[in-house]
N, C-alpha and C. Protein backbone atom coordinates (compact mmCIF):
# COMPACT_ATOMS: atom_id res chain seq x y z
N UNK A 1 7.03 7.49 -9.05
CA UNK A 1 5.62 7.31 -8.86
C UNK A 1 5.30 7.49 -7.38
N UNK A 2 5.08 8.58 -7.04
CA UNK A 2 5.54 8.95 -5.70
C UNK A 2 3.98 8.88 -5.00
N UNK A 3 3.36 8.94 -3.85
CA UNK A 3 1.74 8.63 -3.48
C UNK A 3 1.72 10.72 -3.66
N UNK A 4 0.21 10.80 -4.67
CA UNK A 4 -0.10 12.21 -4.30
C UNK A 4 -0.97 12.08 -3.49
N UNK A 5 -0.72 12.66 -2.34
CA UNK A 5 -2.13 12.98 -1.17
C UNK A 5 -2.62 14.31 -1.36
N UNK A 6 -3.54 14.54 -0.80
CA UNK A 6 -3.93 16.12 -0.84
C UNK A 6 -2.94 16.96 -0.32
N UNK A 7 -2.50 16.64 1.01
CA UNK A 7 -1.24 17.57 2.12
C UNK A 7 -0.66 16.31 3.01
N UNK A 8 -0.09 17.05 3.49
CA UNK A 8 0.78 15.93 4.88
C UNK A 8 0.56 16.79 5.81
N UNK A 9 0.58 15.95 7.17
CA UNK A 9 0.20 16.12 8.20
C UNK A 9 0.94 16.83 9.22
N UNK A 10 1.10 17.56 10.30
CA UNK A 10 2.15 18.02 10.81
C UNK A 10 2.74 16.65 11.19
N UNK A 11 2.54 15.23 11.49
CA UNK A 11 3.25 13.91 12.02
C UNK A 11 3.93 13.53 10.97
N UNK A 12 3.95 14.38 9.58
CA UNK A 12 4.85 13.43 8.33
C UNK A 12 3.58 12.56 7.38
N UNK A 13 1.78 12.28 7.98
CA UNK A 13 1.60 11.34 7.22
C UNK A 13 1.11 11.73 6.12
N UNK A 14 0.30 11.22 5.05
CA UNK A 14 0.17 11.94 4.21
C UNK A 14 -1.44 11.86 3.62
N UNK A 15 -2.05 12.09 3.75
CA UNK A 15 -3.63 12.54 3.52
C UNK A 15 -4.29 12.18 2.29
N UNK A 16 -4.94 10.81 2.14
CA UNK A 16 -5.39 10.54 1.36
C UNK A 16 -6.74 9.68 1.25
N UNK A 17 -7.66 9.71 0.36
CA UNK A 17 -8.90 8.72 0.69
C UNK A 17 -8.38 7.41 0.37
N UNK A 18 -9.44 6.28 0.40
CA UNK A 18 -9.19 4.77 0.09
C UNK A 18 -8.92 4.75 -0.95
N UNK A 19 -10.03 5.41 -1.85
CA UNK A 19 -9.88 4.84 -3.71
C UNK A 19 -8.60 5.39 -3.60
N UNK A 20 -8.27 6.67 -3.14
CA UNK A 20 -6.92 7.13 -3.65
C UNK A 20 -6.05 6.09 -3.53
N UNK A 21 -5.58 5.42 -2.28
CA UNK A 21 -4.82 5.11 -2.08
C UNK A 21 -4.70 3.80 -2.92
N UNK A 22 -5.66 3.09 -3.08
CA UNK A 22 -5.72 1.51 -3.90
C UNK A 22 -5.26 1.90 -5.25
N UNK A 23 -6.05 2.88 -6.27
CA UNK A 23 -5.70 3.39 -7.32
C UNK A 23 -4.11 3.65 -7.12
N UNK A 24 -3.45 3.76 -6.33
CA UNK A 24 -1.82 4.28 -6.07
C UNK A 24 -1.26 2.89 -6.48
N UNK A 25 -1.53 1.95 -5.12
CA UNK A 25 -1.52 0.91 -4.92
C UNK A 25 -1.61 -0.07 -6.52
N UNK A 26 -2.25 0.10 -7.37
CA UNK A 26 -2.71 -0.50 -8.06
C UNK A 26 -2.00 -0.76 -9.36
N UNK A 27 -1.03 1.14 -9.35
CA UNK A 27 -0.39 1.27 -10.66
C UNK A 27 1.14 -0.19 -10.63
N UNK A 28 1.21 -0.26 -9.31
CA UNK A 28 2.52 -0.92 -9.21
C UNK A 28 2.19 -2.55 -9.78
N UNK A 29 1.28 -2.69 -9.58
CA UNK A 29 0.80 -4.38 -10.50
C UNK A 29 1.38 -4.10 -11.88
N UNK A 30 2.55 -4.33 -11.74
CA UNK A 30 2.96 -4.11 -13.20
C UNK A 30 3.34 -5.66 -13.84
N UNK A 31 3.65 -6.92 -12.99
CA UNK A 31 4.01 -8.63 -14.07
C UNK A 31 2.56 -9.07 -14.58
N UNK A 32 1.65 -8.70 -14.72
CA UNK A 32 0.55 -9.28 -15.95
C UNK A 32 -0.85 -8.61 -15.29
N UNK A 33 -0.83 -7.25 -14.75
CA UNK A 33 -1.62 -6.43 -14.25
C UNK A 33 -2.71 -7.33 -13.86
N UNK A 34 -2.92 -8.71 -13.18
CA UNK A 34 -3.52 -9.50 -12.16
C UNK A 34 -4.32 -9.01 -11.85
N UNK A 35 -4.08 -7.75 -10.95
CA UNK A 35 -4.94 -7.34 -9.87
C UNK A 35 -4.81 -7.69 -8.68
N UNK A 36 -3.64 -8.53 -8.27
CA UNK A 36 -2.78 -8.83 -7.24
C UNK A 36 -1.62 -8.20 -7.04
N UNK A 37 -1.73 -8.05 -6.12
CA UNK A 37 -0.36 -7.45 -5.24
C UNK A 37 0.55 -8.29 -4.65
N UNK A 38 1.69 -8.07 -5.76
CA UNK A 38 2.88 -9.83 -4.60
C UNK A 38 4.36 -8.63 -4.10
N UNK A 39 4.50 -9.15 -3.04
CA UNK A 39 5.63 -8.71 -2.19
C UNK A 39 6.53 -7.52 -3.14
N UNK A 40 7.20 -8.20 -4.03
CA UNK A 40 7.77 -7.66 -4.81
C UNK A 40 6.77 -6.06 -4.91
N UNK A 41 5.91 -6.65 -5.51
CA UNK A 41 5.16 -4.85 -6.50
C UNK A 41 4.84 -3.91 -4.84
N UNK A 42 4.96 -4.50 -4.16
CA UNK A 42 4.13 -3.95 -2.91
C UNK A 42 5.42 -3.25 -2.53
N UNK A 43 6.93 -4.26 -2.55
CA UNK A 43 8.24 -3.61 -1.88
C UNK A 43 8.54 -2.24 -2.60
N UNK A 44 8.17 -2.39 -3.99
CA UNK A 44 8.23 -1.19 -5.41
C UNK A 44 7.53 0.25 -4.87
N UNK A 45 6.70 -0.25 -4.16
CA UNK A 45 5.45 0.77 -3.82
C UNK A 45 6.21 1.90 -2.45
N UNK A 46 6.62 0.82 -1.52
CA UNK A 46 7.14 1.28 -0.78
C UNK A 46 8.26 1.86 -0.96
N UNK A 47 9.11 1.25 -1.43
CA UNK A 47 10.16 2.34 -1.91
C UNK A 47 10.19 3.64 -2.73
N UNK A 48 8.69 3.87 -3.45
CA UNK A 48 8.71 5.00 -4.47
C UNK A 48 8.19 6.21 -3.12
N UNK A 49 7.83 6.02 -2.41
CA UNK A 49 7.37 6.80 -0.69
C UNK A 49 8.83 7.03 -0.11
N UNK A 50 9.65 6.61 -0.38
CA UNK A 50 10.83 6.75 0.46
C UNK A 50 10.98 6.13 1.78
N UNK A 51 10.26 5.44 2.37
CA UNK A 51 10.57 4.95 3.25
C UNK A 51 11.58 4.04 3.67
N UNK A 52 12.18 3.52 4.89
CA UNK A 52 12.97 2.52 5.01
C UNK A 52 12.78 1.13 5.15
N UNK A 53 13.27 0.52 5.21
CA UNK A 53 12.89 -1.10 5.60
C UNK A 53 12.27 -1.70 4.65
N UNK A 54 12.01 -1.27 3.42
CA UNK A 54 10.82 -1.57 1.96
C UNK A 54 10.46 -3.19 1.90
N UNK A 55 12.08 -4.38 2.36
CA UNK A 55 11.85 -5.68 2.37
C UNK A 55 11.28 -6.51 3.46
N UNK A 56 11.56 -5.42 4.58
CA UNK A 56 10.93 -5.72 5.80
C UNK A 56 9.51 -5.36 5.65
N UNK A 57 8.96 -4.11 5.46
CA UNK A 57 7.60 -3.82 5.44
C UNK A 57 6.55 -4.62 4.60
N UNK A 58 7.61 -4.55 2.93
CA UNK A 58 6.45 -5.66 2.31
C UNK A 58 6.15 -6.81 2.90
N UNK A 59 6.89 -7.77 3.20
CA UNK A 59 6.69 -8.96 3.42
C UNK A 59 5.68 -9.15 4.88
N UNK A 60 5.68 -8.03 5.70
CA UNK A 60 4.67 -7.96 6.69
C UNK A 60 3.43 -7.35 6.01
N UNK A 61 3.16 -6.66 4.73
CA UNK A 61 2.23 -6.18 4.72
C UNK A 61 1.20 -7.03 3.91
N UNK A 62 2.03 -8.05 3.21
CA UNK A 62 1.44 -9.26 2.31
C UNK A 62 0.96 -10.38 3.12
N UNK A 63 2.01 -10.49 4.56
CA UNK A 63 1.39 -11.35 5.43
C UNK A 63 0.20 -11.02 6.32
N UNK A 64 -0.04 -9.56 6.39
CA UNK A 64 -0.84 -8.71 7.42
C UNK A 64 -2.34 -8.88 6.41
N UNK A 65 -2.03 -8.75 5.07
CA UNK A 65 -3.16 -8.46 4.64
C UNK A 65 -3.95 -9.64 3.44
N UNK A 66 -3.41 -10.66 3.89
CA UNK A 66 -3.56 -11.97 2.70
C UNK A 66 -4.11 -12.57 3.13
N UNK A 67 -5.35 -12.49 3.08
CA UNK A 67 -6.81 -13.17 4.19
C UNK A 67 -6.75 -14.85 3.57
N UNK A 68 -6.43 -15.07 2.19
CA UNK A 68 -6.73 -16.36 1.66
C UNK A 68 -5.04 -17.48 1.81
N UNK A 69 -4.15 -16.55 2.40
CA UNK A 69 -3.00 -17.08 2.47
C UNK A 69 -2.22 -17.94 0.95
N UNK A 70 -2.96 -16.95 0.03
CA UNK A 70 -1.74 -17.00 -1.30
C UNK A 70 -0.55 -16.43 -1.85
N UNK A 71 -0.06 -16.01 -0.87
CA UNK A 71 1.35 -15.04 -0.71
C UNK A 71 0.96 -13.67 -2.10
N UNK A 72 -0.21 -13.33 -2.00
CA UNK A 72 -1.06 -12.17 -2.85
C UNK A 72 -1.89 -11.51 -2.44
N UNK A 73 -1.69 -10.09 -2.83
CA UNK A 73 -2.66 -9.49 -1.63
C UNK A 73 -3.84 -9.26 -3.30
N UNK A 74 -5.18 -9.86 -3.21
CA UNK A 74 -5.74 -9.81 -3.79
C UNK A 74 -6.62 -8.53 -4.07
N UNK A 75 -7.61 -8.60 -4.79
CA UNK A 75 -8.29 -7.54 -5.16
C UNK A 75 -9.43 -6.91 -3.90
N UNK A 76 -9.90 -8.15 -3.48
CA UNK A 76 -10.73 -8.24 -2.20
C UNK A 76 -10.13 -8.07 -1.25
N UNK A 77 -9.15 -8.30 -0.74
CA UNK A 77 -7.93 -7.88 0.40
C UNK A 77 -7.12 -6.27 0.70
N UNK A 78 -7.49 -5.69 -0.65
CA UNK A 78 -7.00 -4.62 -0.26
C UNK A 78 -7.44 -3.43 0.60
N UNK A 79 -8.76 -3.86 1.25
CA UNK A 79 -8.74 -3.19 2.40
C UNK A 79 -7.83 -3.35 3.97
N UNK A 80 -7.67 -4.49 3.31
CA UNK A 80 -6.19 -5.54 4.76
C UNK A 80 -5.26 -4.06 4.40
N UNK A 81 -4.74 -4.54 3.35
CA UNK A 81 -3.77 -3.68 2.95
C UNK A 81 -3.63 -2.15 3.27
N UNK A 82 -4.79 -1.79 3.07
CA UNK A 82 -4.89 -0.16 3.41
C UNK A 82 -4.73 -0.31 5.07
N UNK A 83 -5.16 -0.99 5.72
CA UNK A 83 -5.07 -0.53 7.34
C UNK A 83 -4.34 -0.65 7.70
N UNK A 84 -2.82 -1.67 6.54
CA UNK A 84 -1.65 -1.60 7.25
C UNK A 84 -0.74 -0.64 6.65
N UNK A 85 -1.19 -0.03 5.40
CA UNK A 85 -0.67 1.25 5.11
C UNK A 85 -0.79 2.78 6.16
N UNK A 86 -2.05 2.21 7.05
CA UNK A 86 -2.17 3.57 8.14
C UNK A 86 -1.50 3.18 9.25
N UNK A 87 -1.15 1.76 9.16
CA UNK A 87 -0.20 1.73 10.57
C UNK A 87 1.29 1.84 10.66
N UNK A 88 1.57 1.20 9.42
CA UNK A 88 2.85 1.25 9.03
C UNK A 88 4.03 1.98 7.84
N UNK A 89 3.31 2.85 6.97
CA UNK A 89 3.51 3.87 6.15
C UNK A 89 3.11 4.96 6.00
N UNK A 90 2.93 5.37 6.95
CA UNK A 90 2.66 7.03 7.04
C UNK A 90 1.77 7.20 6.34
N UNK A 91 0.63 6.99 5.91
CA UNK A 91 -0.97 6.93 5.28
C UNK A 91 -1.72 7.46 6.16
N UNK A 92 -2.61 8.64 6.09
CA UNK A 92 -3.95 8.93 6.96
C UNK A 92 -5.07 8.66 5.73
N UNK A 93 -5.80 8.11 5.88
CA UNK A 93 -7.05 8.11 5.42
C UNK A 93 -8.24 8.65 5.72
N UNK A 94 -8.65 9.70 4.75
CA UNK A 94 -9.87 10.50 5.20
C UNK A 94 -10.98 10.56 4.22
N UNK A 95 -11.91 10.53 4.71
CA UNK A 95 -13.35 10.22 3.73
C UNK A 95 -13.95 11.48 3.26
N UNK A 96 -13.87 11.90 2.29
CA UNK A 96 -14.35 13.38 1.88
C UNK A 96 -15.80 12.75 1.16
């Protein structure tokens, strides 16, 4: 379940809008499709990108982006989430 962006960037990142990316984001809610994002589904996410560090990154990206401090990145939070997907996973976000 790999992220489709439109293209990648000459820097490696990979070119995608918001909805895109949440809709990506979203398929991985897979323990009772919540609508929360917990460490785990988020580490899932990261690893289907290939990246490294997947246990390191989630757990900063749940803490980066968990405005209500329920170890869940909620439905309302996932804009937290996206800005740390452009800082820390190779994500560009572009508004078409």
């Amino acid at each position: 379940m790999a992220i489709k962006g439109r293209c990648v960037t000459s820097d490696g990142k990979r070119v995608m809008t918001t909805e895109e990316l949440k809709k990506w984001l979203k398929k991985f809610d897979v323990d009772n499709r919540d609508g929360r994002i917990s460490k785990k589904e988020l580490r899932e996410a990261i690893r289907a990108t290939g990246a490294r560090f997947a246990r390191f990154k989630s757990r900063l990206g749940v803490r980066s982006a968990d405005a209500n401090g329920n170890g869940f990145v909620d439905e309302d939070e996932l804009d937290n989430l996206v800005e740390f997907a452009q800082k820390h996973l190779g994500v560009k976000i572009v508004n078409f």
